[in-house]
N, C-alpha and C. Protein backbone atom coordinates (compact mmCIF):
# COMPACT_ATOMS: atom_id res chain seq x y z
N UNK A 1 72.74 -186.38 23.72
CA UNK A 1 71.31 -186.37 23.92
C UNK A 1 71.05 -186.77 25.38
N UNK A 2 69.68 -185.83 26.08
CA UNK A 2 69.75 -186.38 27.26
C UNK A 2 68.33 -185.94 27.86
N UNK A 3 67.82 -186.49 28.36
CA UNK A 3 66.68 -186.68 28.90
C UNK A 3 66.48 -185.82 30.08
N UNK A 4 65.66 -184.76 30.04
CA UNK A 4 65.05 -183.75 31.38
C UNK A 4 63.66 -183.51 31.68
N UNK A 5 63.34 -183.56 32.66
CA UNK A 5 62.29 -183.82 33.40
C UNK A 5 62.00 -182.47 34.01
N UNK A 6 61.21 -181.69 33.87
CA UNK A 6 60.83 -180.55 34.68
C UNK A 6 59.40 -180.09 34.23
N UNK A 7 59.20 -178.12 34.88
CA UNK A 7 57.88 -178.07 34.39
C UNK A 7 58.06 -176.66 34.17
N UNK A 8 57.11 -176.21 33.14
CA UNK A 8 57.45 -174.80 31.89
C UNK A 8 56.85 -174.06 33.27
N UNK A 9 57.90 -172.84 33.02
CA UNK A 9 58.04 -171.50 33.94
C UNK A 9 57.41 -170.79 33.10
N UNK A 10 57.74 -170.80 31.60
CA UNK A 10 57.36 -169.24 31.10
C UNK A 10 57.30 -169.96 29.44
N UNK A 11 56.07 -168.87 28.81
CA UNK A 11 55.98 -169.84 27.64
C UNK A 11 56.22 -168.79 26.47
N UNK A 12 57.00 -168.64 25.74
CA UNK A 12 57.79 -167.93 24.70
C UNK A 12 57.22 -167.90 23.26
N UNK A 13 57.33 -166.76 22.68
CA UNK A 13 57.14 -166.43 21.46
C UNK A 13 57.71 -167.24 20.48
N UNK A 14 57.09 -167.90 19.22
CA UNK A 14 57.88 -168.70 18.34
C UNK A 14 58.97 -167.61 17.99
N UNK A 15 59.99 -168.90 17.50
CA UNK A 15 60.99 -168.21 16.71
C UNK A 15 60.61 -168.52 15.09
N UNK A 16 60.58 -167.42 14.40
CA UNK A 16 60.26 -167.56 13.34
C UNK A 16 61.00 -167.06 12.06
N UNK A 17 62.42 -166.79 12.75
CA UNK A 17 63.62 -166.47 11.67
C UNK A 17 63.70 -168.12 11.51
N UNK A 18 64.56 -168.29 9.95
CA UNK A 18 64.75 -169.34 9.88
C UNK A 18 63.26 -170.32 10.26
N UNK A 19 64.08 -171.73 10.42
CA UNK A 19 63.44 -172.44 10.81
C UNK A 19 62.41 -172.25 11.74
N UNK A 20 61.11 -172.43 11.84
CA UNK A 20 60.48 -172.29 13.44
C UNK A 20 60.41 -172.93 14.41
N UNK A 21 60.59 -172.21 15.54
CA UNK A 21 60.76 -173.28 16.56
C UNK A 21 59.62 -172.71 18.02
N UNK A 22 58.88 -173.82 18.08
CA UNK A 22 58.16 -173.35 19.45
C UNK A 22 58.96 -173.22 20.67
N UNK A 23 59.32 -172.75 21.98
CA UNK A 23 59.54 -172.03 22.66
C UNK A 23 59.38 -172.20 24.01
N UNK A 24 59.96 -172.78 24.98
CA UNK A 24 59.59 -172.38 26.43
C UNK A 24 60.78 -172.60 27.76
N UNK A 25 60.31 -172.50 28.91
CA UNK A 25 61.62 -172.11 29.51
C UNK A 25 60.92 -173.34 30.39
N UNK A 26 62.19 -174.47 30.71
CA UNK A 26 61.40 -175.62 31.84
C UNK A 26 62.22 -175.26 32.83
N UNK A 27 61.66 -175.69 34.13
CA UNK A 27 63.10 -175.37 35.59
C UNK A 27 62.73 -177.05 35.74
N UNK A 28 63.87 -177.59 36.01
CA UNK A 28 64.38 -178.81 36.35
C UNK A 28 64.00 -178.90 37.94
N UNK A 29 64.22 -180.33 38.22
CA UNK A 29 63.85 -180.54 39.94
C UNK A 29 65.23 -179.57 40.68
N UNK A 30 66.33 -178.91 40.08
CA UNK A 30 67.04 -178.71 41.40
C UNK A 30 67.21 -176.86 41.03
N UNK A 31 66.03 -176.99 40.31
CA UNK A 31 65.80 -175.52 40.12
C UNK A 31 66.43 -174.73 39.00
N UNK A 32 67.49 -175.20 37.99
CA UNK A 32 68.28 -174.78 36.75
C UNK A 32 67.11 -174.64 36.04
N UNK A 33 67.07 -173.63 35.36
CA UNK A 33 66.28 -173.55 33.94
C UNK A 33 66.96 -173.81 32.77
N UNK A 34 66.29 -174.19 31.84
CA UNK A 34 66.74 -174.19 30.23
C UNK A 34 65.84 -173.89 29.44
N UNK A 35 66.17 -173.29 28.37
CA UNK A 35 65.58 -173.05 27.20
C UNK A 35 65.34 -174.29 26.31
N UNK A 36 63.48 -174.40 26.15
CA UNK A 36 63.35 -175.72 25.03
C UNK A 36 63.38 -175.12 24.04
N UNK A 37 64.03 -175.38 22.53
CA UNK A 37 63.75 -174.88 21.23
C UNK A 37 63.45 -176.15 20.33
N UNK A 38 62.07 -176.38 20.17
CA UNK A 38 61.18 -177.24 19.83
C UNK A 38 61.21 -176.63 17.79
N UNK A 39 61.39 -177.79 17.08
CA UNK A 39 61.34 -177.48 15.76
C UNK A 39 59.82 -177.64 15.16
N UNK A 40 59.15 -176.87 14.72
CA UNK A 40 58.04 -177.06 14.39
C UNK A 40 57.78 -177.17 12.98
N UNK A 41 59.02 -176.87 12.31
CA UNK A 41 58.62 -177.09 10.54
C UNK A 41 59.15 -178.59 10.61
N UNK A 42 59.49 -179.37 11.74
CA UNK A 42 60.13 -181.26 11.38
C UNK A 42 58.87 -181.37 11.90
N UNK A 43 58.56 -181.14 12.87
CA UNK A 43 57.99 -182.03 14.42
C UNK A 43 56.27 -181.07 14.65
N UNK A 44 55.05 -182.22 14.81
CA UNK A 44 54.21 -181.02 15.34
C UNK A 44 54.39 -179.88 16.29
N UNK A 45 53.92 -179.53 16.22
CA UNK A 45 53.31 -178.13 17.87
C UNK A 45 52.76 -178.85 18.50
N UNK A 46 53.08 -178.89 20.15
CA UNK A 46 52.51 -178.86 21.03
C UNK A 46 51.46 -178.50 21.56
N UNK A 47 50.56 -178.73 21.16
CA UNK A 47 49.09 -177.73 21.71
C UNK A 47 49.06 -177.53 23.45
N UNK A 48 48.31 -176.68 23.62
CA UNK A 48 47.95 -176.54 24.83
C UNK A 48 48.65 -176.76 25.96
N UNK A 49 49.94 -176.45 25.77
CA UNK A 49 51.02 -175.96 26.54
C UNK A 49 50.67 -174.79 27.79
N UNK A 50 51.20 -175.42 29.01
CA UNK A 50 50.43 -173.68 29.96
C UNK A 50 51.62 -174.37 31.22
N UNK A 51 52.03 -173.14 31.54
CA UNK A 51 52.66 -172.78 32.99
C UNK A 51 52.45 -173.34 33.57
N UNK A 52 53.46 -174.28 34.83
CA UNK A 52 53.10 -175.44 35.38
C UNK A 52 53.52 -176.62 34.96
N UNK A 53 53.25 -176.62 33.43
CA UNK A 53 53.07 -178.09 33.45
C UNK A 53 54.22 -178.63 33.38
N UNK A 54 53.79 -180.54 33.72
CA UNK A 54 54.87 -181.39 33.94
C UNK A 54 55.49 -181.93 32.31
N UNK A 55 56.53 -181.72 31.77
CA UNK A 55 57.04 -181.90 30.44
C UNK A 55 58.28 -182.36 30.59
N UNK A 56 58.71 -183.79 29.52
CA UNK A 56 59.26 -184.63 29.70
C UNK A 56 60.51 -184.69 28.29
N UNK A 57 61.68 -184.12 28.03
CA UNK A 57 62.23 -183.46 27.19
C UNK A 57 63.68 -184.71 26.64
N UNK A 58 63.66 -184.91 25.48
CA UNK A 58 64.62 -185.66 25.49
C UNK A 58 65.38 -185.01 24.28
N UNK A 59 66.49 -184.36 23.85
CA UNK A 59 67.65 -183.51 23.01
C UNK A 59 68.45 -183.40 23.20
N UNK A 60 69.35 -182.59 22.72
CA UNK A 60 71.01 -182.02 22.81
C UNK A 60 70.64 -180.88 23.63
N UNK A 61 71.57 -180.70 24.61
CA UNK A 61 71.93 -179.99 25.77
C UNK A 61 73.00 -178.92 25.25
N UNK A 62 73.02 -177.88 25.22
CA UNK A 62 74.54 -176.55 25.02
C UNK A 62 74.48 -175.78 25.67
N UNK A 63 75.74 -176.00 26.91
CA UNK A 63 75.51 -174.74 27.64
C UNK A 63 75.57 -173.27 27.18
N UNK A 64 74.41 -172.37 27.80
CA UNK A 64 75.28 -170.57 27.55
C UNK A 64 75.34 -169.99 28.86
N UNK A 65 75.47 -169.02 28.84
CA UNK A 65 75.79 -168.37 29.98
C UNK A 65 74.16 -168.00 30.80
N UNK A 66 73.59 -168.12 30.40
CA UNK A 66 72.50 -167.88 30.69
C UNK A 66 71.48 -169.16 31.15
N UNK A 67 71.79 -170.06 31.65
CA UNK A 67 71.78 -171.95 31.78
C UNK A 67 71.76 -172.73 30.71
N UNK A 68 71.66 -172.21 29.39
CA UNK A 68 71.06 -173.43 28.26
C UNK A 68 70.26 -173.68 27.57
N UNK A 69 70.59 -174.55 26.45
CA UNK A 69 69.05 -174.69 25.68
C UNK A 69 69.06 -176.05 25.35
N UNK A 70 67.74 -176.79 24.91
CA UNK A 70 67.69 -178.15 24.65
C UNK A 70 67.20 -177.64 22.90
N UNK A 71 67.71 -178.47 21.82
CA UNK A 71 67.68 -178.60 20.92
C UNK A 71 67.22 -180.04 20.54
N UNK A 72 67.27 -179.97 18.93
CA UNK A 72 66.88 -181.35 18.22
C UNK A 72 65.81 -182.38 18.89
N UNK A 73 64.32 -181.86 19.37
CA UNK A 73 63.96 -182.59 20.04
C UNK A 73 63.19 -183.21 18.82
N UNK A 74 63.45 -183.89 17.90
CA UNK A 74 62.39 -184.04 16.95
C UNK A 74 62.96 -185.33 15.84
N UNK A 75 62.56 -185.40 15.00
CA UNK A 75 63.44 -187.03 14.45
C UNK A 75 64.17 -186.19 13.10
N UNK A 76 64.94 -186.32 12.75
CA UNK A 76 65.86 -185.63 11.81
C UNK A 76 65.70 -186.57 10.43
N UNK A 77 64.92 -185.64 9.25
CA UNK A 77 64.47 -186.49 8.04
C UNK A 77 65.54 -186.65 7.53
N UNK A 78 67.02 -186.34 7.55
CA UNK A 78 67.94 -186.97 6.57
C UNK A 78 68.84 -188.09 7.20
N UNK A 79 68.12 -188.61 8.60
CA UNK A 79 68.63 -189.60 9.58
C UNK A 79 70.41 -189.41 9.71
N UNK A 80 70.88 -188.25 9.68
CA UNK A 80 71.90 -188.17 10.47
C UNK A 80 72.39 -188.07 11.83
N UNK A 81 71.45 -187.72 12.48
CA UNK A 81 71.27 -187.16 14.10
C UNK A 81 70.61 -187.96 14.58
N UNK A 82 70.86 -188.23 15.65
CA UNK A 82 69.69 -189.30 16.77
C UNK A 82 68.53 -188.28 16.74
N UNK A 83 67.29 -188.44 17.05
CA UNK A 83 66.11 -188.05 16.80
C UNK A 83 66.17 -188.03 17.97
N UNK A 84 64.94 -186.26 18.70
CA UNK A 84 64.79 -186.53 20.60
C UNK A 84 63.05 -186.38 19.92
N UNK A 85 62.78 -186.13 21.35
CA UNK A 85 61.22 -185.79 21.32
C UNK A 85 60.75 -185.11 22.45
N UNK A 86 59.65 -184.43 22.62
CA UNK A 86 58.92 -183.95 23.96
C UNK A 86 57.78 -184.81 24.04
N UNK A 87 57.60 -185.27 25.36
CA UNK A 87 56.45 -185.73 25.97
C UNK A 87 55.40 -184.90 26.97
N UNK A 88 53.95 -185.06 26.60
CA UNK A 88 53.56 -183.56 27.10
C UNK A 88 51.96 -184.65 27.23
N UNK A 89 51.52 -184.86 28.38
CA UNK A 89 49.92 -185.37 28.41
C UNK A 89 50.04 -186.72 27.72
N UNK A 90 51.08 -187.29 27.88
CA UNK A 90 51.11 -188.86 27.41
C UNK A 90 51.19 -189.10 26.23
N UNK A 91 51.56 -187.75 25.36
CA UNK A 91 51.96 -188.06 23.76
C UNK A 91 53.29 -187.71 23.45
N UNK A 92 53.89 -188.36 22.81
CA UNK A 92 55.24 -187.70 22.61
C UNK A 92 54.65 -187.68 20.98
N UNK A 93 56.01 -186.42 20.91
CA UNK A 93 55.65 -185.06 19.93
C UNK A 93 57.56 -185.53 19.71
N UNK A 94 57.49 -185.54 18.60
CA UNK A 94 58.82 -185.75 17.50
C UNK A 94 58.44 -185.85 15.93
């Protein structure tokens, strides 16, 4: 689990196979992007999400070839997994 700091480039279609997951692409301060995949059937939605903004990401990191995605940002109801969260306008969302 690891904590990233950046701000959404591009804001993505839910995924709605399986589980749903809200969606967006952050670029970090040294310019890497990653893919957030935010769980929305554990964890609320994010409202009012927009390009630009400053979002504060704490999950599991896996690289792909393509830079990455942040996972599990959310608290895991069968408490096996460390729980992450997103921080977005001074609320964190887990």
């Amino acid at each position: 689990m690891e904590i990233f700091n950046g701000r959404i480039v591009r804001l993505l279609h839910d995924d709605v196979v399986g589980d749903r997951h809200q969606r967006f692409i952050l670029e970090l301060s040294e310019g890497r992007t990653i893919l957030v995949v935010h769980n929305i059937d554990v964890a609320p939605r994010i409202e009012d999400l927009y390009e630009s903004a400053p979002v504060t990401v704490f999950g599991e990191y896996e690289w792909n070839e393509l830079g990455g995605l942040v996972h599990w940002t959310h608290f895991d109801p069968k408490l096996e997994h460390e729980g992450g969260w997103i921080e977005f306008k001074g609320k964190r969302y887990q």
